[in-house]
PDB file of N, CA and C in Angstrom:
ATOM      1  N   UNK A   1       0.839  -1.189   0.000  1.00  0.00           N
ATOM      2  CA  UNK A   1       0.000   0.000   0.000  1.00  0.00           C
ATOM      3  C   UNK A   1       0.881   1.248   0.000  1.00  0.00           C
ATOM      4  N   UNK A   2       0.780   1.903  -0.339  1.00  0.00           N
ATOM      5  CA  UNK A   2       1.186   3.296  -0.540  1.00  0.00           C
ATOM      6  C   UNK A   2       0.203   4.538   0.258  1.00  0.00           C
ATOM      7  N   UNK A   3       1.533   5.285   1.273  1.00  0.00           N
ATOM      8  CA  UNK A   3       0.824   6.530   1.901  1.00  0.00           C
ATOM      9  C   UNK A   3       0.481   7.585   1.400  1.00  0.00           C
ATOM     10  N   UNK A   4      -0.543   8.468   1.627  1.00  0.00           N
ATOM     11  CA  UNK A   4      -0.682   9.519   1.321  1.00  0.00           C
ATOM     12  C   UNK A   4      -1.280  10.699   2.141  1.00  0.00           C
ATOM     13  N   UNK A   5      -0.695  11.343   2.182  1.00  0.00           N
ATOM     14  CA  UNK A   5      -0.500  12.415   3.219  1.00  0.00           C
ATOM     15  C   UNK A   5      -1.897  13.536   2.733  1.00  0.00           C
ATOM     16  N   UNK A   6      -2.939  13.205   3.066  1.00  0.00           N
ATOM     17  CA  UNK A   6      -4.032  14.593   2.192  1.00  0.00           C
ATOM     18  C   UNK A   6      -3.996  15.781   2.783  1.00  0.00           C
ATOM     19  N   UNK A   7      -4.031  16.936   2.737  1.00  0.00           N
ATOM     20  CA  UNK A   7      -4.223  18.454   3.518  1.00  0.00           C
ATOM     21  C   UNK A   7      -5.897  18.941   3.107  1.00  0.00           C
ATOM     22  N   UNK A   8      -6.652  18.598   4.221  1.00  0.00           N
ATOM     23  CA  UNK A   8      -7.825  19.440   3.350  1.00  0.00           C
ATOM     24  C   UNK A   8      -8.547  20.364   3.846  1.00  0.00           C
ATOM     25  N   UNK A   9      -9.414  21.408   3.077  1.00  0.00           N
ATOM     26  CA  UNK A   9      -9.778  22.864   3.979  1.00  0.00           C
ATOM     27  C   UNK A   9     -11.295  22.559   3.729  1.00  0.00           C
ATOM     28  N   UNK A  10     -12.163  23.140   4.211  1.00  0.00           N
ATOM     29  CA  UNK A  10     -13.714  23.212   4.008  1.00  0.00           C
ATOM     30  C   UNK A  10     -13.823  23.973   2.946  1.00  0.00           C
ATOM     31  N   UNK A  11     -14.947  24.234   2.269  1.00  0.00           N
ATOM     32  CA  UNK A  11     -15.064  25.250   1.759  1.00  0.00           C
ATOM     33  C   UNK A  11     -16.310  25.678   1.982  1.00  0.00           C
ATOM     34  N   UNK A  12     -16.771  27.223   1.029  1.00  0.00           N
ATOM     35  CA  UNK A  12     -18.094  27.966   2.043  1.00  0.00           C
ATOM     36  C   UNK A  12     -19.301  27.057   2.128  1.00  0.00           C
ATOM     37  N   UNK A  13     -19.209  26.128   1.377  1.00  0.00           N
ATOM     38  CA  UNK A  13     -20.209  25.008   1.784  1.00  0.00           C
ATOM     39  C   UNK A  13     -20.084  24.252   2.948  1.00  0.00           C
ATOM     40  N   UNK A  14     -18.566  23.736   3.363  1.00  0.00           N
ATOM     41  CA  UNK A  14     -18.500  22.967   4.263  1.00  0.00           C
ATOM     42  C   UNK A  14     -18.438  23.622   5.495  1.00  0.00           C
ATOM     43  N   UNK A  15     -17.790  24.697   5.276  1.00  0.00           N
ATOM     44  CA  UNK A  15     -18.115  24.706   6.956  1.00  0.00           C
ATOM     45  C   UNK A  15     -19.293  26.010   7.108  1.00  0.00           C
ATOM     46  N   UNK A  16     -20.571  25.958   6.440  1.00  0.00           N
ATOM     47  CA  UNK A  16     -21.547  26.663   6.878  1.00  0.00           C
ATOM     48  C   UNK A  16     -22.324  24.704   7.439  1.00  0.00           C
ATOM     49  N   UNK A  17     -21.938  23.969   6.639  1.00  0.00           N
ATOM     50  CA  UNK A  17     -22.570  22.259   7.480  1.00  0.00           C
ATOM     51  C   UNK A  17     -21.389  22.214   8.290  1.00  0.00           C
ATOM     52  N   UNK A  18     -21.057  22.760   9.249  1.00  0.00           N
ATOM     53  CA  UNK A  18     -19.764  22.098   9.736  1.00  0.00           C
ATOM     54  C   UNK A  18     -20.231  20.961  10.682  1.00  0.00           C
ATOM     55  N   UNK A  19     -21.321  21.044  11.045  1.00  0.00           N
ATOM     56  CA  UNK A  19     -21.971  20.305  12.024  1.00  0.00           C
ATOM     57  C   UNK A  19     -21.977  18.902  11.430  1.00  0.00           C
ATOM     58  N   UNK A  20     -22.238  18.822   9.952  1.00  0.00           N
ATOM     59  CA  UNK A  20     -22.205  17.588   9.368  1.00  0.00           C
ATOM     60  C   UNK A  20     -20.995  16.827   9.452  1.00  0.00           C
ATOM     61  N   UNK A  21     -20.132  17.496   9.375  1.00  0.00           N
ATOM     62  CA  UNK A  21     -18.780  17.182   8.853  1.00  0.00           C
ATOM     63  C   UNK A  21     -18.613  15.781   9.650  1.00  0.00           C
ATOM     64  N   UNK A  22     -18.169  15.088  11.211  1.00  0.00           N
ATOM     65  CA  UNK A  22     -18.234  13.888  11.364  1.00  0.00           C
ATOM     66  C   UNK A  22     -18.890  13.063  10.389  1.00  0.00           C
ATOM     67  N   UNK A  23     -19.879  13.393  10.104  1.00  0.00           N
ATOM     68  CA  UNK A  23     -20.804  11.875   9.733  1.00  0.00           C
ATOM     69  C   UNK A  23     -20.107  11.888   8.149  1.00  0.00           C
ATOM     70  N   UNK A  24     -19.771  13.636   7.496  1.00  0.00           N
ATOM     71  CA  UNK A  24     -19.101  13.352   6.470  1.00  0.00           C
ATOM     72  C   UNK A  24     -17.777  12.519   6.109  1.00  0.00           C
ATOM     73  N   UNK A  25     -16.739  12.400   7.569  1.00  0.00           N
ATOM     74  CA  UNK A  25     -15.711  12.269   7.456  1.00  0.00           C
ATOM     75  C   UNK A  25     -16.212  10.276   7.661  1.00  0.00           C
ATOM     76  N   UNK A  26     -17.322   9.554   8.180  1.00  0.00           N
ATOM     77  CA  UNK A  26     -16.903   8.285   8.718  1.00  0.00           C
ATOM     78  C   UNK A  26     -17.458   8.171   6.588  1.00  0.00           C
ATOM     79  N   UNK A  27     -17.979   8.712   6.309  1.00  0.00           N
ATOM     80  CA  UNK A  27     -18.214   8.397   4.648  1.00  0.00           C
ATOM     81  C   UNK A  27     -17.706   8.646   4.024  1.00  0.00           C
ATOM     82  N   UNK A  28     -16.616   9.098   4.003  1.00  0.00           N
ATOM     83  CA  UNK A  28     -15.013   9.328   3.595  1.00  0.00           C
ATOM     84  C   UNK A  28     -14.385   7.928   3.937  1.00  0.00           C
ATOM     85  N   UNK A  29     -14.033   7.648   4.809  1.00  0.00           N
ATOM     86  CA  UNK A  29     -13.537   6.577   5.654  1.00  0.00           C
ATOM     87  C   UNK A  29     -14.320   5.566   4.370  1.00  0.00           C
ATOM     88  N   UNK A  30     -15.483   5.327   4.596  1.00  0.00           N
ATOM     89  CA  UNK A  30     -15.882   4.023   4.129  1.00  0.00           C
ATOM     90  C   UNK A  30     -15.759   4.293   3.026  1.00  0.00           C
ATOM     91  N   UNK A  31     -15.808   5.253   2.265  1.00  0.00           N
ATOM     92  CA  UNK A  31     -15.490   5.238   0.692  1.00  0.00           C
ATOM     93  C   UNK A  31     -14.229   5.002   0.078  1.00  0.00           C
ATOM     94  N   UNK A  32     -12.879   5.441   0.639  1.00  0.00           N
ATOM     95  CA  UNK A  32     -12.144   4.554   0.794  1.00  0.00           C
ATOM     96  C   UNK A  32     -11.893   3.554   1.251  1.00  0.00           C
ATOM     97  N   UNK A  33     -12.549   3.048   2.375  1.00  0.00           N
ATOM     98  CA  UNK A  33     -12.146   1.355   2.353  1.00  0.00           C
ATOM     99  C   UNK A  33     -13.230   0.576   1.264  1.00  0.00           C
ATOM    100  N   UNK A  34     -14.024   1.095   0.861  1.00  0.00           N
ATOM    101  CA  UNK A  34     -14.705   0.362  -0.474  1.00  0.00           C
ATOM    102  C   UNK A  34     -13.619   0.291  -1.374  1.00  0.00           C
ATOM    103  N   UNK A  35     -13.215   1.163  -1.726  1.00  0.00           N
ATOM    104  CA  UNK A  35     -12.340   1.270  -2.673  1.00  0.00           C
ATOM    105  C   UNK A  35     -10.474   0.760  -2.568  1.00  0.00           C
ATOM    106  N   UNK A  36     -10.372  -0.283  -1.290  1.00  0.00           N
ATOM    107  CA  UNK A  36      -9.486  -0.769  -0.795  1.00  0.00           C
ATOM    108  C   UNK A  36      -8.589  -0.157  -0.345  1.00  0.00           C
ATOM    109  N   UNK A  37      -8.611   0.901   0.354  1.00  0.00           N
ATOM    110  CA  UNK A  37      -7.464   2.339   1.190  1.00  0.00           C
ATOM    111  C   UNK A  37      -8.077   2.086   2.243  1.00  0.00           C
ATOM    112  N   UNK A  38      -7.643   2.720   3.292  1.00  0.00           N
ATOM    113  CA  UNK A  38      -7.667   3.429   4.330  1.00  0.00           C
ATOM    114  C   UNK A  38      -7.534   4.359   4.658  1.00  0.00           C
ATOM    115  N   UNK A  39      -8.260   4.910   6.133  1.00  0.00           N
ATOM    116  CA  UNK A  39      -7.675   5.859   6.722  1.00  0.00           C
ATOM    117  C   UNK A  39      -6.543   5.685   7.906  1.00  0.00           C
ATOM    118  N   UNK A  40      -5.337   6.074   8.037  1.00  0.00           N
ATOM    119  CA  UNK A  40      -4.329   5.519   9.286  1.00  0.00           C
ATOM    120  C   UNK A  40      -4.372   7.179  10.451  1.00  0.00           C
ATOM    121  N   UNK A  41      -4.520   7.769  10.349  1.00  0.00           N
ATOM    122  CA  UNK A  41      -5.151   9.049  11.335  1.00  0.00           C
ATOM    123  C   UNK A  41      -5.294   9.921  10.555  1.00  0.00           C
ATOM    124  N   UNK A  42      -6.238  10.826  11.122  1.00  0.00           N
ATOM    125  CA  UNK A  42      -6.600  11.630  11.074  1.00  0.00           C
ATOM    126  C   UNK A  42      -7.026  13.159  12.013  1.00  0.00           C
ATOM    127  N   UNK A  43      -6.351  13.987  11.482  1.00  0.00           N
ATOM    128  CA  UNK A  43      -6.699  15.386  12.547  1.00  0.00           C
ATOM    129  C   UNK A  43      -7.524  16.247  12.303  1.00  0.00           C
ATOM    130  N   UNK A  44      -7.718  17.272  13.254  1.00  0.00           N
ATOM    131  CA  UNK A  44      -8.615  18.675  12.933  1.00  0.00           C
ATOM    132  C   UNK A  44      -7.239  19.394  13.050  1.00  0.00           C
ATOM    133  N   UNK A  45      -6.910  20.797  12.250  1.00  0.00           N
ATOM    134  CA  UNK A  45      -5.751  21.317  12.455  1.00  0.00           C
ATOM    135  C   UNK A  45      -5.795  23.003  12.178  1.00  0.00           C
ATOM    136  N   UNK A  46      -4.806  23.601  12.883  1.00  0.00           N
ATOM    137  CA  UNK A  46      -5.035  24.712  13.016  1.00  0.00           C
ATOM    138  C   UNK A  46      -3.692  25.966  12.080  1.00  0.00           C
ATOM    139  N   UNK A  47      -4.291  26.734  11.574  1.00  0.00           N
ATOM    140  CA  UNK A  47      -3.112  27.089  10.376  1.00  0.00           C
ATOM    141  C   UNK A  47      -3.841  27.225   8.835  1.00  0.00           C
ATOM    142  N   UNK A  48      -2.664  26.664   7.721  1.00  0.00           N
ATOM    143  CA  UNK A  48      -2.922  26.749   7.096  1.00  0.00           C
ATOM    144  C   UNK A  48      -4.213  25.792   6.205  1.00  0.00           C
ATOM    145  N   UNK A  49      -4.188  25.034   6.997  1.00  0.00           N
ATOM    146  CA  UNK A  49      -5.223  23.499   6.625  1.00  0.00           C
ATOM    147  C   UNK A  49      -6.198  23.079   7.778  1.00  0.00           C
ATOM    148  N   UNK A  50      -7.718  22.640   7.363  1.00  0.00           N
ATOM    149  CA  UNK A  50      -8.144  22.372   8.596  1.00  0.00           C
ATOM    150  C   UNK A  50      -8.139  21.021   9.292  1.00  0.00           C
ATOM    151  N   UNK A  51      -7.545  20.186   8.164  1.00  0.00           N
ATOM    152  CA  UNK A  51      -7.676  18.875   8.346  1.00  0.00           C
ATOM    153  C   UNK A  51      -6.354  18.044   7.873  1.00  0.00           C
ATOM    154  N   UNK A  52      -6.135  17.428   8.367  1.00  0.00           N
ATOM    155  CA  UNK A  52      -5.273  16.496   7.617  1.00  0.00           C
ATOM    156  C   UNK A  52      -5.187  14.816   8.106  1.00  0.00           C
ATOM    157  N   UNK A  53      -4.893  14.083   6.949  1.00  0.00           N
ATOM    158  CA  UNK A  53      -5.240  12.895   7.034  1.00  0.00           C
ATOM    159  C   UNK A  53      -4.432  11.765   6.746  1.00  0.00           C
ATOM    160  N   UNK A  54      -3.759  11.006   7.261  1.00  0.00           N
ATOM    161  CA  UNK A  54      -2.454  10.332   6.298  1.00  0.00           C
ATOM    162  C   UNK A  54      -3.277   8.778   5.776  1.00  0.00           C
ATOM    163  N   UNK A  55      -3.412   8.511   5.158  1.00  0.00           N
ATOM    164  CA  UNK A  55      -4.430   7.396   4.108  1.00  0.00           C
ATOM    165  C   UNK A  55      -3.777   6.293   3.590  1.00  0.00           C
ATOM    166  N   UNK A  56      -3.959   5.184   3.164  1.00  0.00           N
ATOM    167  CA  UNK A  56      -3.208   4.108   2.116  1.00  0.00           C
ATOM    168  C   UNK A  56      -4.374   3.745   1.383  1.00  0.00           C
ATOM    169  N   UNK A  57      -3.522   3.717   0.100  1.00  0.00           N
ATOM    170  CA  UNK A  57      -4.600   3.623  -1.261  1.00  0.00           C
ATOM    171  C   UNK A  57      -3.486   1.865  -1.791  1.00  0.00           C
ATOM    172  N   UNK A  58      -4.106   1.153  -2.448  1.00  0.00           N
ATOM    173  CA  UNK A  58      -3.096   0.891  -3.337  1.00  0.00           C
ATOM    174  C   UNK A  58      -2.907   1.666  -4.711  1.00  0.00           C
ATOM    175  N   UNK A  59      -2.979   2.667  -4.867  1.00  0.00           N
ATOM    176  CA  UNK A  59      -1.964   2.753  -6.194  1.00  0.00           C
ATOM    177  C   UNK A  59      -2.502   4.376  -5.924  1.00  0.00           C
ATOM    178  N   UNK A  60      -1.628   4.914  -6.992  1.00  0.00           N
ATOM    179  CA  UNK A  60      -2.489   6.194  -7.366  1.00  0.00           C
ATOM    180  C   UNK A  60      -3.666   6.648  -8.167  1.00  0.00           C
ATOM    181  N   UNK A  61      -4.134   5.969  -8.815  1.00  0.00           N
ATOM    182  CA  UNK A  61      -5.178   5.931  -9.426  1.00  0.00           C
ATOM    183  C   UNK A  61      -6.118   6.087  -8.297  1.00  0.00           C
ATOM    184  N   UNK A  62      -6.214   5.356  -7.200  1.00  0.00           N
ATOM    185  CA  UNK A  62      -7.304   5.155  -6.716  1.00  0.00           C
ATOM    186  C   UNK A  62      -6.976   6.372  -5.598  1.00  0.00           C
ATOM    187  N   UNK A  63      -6.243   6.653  -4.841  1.00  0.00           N
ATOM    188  CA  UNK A  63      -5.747   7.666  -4.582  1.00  0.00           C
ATOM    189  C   UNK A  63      -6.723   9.352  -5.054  1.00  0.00           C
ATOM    190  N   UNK A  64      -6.349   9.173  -6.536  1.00  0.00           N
ATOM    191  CA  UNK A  64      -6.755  10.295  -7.267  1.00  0.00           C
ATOM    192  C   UNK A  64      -8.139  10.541  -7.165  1.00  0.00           C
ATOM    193  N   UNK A  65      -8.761   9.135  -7.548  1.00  0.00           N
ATOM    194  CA  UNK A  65     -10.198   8.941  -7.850  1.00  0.00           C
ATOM    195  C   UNK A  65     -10.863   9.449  -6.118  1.00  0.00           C
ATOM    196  N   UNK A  66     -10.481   8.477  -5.096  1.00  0.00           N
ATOM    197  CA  UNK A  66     -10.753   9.454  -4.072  1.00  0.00           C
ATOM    198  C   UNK A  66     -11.290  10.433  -3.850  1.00  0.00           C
ATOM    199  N   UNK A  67     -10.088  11.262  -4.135  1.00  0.00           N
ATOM    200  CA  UNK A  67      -9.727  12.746  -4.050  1.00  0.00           C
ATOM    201  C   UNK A  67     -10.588  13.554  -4.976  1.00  0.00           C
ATOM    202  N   UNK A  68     -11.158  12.976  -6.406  1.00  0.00           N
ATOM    203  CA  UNK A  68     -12.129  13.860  -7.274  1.00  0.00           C
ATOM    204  C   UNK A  68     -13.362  13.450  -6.396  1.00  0.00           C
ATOM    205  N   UNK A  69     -13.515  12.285  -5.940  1.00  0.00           N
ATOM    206  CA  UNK A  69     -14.887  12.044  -5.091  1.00  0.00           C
ATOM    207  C   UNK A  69     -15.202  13.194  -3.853  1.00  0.00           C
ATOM    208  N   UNK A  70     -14.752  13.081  -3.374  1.00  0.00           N
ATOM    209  CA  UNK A  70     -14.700  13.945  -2.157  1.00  0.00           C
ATOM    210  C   UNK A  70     -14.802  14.943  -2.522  1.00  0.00           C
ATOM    211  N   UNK A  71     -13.989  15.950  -3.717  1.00  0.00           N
ATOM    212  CA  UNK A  71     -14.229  17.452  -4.242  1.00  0.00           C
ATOM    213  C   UNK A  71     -15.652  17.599  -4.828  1.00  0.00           C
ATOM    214  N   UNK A  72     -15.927  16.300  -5.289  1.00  0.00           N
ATOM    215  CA  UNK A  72     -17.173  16.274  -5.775  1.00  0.00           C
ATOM    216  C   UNK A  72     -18.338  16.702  -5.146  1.00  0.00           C
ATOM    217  N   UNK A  73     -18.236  16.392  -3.700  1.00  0.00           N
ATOM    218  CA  UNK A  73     -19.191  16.521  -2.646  1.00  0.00           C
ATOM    219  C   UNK A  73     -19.204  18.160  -2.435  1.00  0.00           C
ATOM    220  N   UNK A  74     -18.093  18.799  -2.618  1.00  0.00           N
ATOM    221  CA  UNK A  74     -18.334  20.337  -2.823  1.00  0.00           C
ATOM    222  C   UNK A  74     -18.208  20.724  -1.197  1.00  0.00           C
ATOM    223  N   UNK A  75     -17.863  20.079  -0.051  1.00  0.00           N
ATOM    224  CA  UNK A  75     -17.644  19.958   1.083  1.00  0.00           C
ATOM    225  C   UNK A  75     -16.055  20.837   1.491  1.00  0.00           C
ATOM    226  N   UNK A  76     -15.260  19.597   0.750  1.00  0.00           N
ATOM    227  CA  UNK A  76     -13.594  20.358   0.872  1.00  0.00           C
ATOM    228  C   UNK A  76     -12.995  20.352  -0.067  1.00  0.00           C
ATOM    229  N   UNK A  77     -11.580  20.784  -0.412  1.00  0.00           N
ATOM    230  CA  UNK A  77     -10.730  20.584  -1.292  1.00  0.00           C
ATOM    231  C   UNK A  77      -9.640  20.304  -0.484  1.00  0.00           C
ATOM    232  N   UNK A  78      -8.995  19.364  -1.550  1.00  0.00           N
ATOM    233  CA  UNK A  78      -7.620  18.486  -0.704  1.00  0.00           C
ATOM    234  C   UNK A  78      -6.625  19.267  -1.531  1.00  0.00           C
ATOM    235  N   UNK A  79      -5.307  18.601  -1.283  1.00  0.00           N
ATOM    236  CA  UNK A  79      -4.131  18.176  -1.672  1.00  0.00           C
ATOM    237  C   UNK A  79      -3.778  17.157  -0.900  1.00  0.00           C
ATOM    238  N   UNK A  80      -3.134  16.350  -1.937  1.00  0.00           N
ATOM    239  CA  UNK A  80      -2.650  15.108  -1.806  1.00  0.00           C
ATOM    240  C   UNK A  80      -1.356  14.592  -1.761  1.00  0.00           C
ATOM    241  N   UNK A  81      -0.399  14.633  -0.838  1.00  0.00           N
ATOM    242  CA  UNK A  81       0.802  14.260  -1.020  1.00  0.00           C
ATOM    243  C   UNK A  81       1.094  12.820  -1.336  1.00  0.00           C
ATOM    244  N   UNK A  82       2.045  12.328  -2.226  1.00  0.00           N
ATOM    245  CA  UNK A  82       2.495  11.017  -1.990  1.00  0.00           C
ATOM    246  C   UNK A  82       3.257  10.986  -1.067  1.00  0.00           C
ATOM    247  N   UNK A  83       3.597   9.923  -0.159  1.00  0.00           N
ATOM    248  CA  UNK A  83       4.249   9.878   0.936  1.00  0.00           C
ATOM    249  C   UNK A  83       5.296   8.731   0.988  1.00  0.00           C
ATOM    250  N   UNK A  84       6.832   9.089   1.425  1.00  0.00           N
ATOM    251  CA  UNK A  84       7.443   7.520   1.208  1.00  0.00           C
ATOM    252  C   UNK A  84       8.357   7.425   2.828  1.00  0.00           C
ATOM    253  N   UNK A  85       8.139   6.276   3.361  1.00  0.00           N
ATOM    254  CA  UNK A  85       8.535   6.138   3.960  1.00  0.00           C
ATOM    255  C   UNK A  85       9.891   6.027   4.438  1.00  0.00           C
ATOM    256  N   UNK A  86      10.635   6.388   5.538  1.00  0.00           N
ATOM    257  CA  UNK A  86      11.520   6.463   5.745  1.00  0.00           C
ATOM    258  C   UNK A  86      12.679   5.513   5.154  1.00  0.00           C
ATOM    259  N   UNK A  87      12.389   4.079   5.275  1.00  0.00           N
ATOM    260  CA  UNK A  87      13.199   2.938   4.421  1.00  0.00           C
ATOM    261  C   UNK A  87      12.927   3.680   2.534  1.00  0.00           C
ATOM    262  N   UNK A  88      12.011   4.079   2.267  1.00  0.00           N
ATOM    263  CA  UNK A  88      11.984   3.993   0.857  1.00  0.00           C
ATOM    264  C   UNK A  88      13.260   5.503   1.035  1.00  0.00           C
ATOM    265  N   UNK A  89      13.073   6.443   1.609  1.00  0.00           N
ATOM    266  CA  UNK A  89      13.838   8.000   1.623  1.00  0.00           C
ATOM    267  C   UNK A  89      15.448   7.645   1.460  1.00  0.00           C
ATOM    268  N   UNK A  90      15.736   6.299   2.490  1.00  0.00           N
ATOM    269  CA  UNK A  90      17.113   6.373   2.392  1.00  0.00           C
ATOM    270  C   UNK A  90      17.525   5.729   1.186  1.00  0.00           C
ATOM    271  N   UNK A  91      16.337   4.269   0.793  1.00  0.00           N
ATOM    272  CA  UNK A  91      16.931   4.061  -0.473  1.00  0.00           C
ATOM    273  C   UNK A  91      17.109   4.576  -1.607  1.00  0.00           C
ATOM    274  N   UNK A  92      16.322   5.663  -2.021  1.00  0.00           N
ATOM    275  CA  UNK A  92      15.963   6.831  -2.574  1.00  0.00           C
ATOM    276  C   UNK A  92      17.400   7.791  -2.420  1.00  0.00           C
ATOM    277  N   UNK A  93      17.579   8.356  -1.376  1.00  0.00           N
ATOM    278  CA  UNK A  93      19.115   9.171  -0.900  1.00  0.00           C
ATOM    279  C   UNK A  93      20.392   8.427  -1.454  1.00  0.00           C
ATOM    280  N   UNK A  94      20.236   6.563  -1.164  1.00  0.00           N
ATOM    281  CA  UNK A  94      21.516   6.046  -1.098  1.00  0.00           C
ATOM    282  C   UNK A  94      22.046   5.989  -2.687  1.00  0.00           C
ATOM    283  N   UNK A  95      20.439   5.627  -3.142  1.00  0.00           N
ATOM    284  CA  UNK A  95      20.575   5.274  -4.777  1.00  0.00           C
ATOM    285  C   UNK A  95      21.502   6.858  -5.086  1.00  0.00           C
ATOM    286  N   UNK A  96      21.431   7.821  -5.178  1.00  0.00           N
ATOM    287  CA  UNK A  96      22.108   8.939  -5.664  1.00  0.00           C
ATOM    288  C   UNK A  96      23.369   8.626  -5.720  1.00  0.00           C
ATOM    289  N   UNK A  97      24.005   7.589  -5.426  1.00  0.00           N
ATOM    290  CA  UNK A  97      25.441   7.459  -5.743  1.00  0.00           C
ATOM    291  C   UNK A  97      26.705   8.232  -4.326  1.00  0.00           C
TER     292      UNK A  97
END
């Protein structure tokens, strides 16, 4: 599986429902695990983002598809980091020669 790090903000739709937002987020949750991801935590956050979420998709495709789902809902907008784990960073660093 592959991580992915999402950043996401409400928008004037979402947080005039902000009240919704739990029940939005466990249908998030299950829409990715339909779609064979997860969620591995998740925060409320303060700054530049209101949310952030670190996820496993297998691939990016599904990843992506996600991510148009959810914008779809007109709720939030993400960004999506790919994420590599520390073993992948050094092999990644070491490979540079």
């Amino acid at each position: 599986m592959t991580t992915y790090i999402v950043l996401i903000n409400w928008t004037e739709q979402g947080i005039k429902n902000v009240r919704d937002s739990p029940r939005r987020l466990d249908a998030a949750k299950k829409l990715l695990s339909d779609m064979g991801g997860s969620f591995k935590q998740f925060y409320l956050t303060m700054g530049d983002h209101d949310m952030v979420a670190v996820c496993e998709a297998p691939d990016d495709a599904v990843a992506a598809r996600f991510a148009l789902v959810l914008g779809m809902g007109g709720n939030v907008r993400t960004r999506t980091l790919k994420a590599f784990p520390e073993a992948a960073y050094r092999e990644i660093i070491t490979s540079l020669g």
